[in-house]
N, C-alpha and C. Protein backbone atom coordinates (compact mmCIF):
# COMPACT_ATOMS: atom_id res chain seq x y z
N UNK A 1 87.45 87.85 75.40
CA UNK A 1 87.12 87.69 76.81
C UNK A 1 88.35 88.05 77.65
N UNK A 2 88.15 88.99 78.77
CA UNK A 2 88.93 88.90 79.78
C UNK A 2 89.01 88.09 80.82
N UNK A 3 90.31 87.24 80.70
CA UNK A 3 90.84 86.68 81.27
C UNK A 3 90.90 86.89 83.11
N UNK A 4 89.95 85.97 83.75
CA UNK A 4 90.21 86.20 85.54
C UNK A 4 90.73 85.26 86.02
N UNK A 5 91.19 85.55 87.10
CA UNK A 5 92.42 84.80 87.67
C UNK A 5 92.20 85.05 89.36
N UNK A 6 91.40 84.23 90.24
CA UNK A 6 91.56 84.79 91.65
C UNK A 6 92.78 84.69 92.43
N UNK A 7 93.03 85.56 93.31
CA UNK A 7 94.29 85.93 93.86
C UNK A 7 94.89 84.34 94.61
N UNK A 8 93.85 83.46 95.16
CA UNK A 8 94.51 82.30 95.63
C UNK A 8 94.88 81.46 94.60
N UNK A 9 94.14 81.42 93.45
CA UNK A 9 94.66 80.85 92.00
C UNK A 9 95.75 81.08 91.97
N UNK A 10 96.10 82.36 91.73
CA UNK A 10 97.41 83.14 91.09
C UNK A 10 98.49 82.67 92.24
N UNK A 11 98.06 82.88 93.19
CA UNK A 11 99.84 82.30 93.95
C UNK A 11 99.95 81.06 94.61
N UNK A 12 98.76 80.37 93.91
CA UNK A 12 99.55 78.80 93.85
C UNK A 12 100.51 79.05 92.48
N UNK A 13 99.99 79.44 91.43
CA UNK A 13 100.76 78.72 90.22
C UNK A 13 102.22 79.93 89.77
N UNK A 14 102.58 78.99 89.30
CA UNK A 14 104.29 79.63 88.57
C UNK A 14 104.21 80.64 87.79
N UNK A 15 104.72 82.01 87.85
CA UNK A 15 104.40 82.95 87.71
C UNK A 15 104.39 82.86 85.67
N UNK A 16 104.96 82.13 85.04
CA UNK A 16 104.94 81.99 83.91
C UNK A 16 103.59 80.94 83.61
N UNK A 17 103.11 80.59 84.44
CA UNK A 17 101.68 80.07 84.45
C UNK A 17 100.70 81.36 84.18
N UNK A 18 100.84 82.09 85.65
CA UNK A 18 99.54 82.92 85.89
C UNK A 18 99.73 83.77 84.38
N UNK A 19 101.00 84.06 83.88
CA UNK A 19 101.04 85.28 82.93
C UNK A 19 100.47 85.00 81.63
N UNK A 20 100.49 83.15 81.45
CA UNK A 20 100.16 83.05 80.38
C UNK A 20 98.39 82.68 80.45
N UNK A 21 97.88 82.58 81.57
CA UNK A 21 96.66 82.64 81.96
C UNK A 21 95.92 84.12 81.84
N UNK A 22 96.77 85.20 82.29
CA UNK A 22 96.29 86.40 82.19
C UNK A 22 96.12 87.08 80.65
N UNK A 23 97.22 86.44 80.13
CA UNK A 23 97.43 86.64 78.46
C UNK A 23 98.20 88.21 78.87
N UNK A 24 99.73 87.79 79.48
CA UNK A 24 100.55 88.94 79.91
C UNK A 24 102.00 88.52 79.37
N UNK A 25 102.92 89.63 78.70
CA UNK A 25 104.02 89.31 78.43
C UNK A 25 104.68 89.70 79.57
N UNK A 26 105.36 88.92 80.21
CA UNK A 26 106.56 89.33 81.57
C UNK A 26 107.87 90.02 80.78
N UNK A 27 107.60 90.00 79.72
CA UNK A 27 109.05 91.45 79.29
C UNK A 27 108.35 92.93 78.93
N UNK A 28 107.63 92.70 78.53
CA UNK A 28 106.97 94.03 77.93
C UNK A 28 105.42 94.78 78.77
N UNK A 29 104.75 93.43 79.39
CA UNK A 29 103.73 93.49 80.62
C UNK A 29 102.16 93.56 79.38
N UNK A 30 101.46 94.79 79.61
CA UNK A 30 100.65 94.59 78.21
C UNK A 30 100.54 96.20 77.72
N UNK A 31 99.99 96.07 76.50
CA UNK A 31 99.62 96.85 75.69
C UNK A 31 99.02 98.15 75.90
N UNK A 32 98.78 99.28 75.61
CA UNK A 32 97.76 100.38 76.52
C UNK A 32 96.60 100.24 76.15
N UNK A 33 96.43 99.61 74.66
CA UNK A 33 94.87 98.91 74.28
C UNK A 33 94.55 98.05 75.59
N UNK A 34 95.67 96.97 75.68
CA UNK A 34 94.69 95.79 76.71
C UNK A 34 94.63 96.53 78.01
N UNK A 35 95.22 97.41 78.72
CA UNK A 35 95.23 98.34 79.74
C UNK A 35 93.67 99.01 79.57
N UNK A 36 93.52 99.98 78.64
CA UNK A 36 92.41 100.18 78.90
C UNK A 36 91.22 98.96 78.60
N UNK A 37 91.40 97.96 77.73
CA UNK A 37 90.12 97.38 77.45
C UNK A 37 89.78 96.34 78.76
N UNK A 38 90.87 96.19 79.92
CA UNK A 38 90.54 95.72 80.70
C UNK A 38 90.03 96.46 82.12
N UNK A 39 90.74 97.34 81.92
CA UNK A 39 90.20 98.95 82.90
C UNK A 39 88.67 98.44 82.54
N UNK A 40 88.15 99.01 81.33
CA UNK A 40 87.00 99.32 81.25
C UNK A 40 85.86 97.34 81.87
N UNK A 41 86.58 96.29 81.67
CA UNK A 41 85.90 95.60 82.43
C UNK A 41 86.33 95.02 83.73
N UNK A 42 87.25 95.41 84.21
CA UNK A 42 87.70 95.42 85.33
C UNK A 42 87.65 96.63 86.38
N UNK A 43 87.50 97.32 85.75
CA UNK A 43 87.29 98.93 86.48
C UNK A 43 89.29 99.30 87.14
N UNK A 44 89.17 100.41 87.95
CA UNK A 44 90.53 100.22 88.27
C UNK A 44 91.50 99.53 89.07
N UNK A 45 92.19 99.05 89.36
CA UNK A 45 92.92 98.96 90.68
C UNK A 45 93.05 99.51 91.55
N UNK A 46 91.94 99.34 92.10
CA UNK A 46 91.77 100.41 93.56
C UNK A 46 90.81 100.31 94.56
N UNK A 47 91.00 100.42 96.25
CA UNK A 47 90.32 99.87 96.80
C UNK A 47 88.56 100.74 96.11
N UNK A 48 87.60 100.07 96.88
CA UNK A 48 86.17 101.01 96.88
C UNK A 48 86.17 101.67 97.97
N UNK A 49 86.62 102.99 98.40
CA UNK A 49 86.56 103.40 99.42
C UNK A 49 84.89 104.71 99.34
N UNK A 50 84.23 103.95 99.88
CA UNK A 50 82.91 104.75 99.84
C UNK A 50 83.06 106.09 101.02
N UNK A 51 82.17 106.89 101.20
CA UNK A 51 82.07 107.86 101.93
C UNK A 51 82.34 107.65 103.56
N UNK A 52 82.48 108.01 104.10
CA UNK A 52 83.25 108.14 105.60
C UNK A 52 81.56 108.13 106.28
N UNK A 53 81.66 107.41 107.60
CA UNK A 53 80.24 107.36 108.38
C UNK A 53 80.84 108.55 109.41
N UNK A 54 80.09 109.32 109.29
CA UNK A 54 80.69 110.53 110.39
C UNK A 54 81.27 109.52 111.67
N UNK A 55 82.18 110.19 112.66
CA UNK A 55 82.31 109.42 113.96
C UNK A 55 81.42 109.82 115.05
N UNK A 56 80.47 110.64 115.14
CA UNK A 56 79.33 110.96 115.92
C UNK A 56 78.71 110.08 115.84
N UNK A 57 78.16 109.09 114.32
CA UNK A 57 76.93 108.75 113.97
C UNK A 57 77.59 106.97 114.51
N UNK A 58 78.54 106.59 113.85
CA UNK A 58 79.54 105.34 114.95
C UNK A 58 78.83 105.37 116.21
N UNK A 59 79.51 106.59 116.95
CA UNK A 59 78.84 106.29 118.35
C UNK A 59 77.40 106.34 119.00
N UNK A 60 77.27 106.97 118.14
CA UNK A 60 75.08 106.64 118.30
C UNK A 60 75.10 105.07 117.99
N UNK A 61 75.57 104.76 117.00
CA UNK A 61 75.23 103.30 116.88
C UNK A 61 75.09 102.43 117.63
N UNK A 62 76.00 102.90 118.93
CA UNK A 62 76.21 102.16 119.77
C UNK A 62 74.98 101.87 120.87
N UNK A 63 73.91 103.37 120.83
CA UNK A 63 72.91 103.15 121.50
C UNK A 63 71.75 102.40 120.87
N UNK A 64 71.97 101.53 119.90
CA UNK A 64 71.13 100.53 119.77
C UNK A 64 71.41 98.96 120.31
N UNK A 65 72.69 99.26 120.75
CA UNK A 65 72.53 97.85 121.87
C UNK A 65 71.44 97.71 122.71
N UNK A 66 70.74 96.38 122.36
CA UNK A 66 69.85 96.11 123.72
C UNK A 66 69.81 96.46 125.11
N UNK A 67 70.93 96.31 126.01
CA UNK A 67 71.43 96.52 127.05
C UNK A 67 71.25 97.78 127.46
N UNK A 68 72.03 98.39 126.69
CA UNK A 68 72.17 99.69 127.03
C UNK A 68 70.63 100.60 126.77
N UNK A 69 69.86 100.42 125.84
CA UNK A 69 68.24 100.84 125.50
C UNK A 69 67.77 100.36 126.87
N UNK A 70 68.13 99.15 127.30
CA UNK A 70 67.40 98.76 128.73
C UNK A 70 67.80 99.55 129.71
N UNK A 71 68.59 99.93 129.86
CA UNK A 71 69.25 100.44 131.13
C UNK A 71 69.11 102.15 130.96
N UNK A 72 68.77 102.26 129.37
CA UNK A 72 68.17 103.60 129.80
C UNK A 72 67.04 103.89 129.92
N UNK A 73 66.08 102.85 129.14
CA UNK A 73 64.85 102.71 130.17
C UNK A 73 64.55 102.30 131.35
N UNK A 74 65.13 101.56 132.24
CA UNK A 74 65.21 101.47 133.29
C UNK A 74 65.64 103.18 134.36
N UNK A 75 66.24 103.52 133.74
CA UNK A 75 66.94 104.69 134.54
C UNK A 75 65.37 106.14 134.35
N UNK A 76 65.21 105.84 133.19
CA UNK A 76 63.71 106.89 132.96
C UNK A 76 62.75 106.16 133.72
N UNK A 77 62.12 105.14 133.90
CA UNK A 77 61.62 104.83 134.69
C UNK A 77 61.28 104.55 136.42
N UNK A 78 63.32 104.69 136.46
CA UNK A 78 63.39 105.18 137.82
C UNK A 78 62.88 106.58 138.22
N UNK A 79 63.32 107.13 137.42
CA UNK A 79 62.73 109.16 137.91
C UNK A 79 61.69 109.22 137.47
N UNK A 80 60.80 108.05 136.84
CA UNK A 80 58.97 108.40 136.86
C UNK A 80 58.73 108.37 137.92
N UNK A 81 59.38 107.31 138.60
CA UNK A 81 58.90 106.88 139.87
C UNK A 81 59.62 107.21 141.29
N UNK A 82 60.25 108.14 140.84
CA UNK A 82 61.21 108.55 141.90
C UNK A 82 62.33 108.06 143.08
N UNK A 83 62.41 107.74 142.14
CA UNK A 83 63.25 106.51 142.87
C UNK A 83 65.11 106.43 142.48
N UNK A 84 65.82 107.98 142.58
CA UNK A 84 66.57 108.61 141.63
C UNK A 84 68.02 107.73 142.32
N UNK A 85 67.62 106.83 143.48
CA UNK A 85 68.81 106.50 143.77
C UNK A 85 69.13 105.48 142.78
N UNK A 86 68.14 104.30 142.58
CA UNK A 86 68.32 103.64 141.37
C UNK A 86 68.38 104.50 139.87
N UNK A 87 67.58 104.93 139.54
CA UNK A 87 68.29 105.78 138.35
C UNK A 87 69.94 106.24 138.42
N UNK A 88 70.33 107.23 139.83
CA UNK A 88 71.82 107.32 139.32
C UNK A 88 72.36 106.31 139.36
N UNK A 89 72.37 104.90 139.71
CA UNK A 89 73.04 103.77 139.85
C UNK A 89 72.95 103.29 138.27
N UNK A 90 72.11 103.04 137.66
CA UNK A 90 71.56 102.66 136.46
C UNK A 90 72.36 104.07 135.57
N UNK A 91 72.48 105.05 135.75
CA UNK A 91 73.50 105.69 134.81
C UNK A 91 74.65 105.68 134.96
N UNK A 92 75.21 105.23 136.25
CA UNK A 92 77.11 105.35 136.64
C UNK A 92 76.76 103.96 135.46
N UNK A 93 76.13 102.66 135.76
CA UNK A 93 76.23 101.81 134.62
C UNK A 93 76.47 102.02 133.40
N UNK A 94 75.80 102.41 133.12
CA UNK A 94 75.08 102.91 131.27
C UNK A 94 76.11 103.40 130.93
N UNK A 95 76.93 104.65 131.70
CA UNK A 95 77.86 105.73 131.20
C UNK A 95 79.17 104.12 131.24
N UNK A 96 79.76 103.85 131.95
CA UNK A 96 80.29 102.96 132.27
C UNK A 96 80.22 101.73 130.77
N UNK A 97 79.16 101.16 130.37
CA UNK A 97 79.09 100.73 129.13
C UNK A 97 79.52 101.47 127.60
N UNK A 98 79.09 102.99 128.15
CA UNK A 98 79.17 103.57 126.66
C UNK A 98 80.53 103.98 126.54
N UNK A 99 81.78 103.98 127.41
CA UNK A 99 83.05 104.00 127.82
C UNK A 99 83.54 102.79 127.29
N UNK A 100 83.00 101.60 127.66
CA UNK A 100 83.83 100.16 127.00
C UNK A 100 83.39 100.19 125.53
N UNK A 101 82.19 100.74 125.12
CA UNK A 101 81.61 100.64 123.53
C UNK A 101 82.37 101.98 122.94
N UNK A 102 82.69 102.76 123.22
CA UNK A 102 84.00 103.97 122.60
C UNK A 102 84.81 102.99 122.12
N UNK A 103 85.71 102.49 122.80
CA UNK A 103 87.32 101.75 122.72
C UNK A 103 86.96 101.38 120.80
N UNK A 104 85.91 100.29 120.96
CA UNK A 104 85.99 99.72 119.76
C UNK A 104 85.67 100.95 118.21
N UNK A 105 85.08 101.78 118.46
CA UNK A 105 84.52 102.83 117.67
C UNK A 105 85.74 103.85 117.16
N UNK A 106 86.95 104.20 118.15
CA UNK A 106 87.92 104.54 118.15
C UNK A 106 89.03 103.84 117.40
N UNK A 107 89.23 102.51 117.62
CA UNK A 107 89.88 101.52 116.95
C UNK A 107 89.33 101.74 115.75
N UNK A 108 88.41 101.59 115.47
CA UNK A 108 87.98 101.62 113.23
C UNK A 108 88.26 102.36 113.38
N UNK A 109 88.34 103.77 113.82
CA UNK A 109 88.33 104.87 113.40
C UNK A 109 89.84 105.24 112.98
N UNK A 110 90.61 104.90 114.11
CA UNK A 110 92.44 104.72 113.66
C UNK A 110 92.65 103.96 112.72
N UNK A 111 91.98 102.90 112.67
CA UNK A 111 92.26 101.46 111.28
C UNK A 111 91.66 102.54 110.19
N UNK A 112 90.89 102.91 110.02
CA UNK A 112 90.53 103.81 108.69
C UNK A 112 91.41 104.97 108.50
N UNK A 113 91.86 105.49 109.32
CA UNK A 113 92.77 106.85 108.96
C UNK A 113 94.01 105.68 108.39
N UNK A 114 94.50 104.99 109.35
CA UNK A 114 96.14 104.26 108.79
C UNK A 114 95.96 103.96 107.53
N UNK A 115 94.65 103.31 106.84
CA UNK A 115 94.15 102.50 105.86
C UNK A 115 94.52 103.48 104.85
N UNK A 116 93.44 105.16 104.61
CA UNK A 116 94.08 105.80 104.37
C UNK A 116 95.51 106.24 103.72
N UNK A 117 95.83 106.87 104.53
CA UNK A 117 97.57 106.99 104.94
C UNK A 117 98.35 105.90 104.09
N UNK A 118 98.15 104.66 104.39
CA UNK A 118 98.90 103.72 103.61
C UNK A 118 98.37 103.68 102.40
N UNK A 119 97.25 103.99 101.79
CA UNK A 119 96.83 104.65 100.52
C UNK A 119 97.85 105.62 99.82
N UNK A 120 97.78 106.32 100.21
CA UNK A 120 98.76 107.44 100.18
C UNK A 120 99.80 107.60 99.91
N UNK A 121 100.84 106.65 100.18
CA UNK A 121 101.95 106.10 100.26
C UNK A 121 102.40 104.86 99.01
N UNK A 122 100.89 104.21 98.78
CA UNK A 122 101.63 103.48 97.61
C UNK A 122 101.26 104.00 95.86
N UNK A 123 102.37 104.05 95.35
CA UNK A 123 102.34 104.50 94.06
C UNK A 123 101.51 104.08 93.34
N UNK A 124 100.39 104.95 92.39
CA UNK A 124 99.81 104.71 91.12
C UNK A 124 100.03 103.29 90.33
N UNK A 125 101.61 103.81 90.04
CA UNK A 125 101.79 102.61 88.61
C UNK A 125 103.04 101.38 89.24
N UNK A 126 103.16 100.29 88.56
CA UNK A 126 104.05 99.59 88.89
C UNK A 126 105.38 100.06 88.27
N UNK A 127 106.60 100.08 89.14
CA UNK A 127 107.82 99.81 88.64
C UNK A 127 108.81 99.04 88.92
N UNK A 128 109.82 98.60 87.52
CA UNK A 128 109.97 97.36 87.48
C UNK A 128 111.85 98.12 87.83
């Protein structure tokens, strides 16, 4: 059996605790047998970074806010009825909302590139 150990487990206890919990030598570390036989039930060390949501499709998302579905039905309903002064009022709004709902769409979008990037930057293997 492989030995698990959750990360708040592990840094309460004394590192000659966790190692002998992990079934790890702290001079030699482990074996390339136990390397792979735990690979294979542990999978690797590495985040799951699944496929990228385009950033077009982010900002569509955004037109499923309630609010904003209202206010663009409201605004089509103004020019059924002709009434275009309320409609452009009802879009300086709308546009005005989909401006404050960017900011946040932009933010993941930088947090995922840095995320990235700092990927990038840290080495494969441990060295001691």
């Amino acid at each position: 059996m492989v030995p698990v150990l959750t990360s708040r487990k592990a840094s309460e206890l004394p590192v000659n605790e966790a190692a002998c919990i992990l079934q790890a030598d702290l001079q030699s570390g482990l074996s390339q047998e136990e390397v792979s036989r735990r690979r294979v039930y542990h999978g690797w060390n590495e985040f799951d970074i699944s496929e990228d949501e385009p950033l077009w499709r982010k900002y569509m998302s955004q037109f499923k806010d309630p609010l904003i579905l209202l206010l663009l039905a409201s605004a089509v309903i103004s020019v059924i009825m002709h009434q275009f002064d309320d409609a452009i009022s009802i879009t300086v709004v709308r546009r005005a909302l989909l401006a404050v709902q960017r900011v946040p769409v932009q933010r993941e979008y930088r947090s995922e590139k840095s995320l990235e990037e700092l990927g990038k930057l840290m080495p494969p293997e441990c060295h001691w």
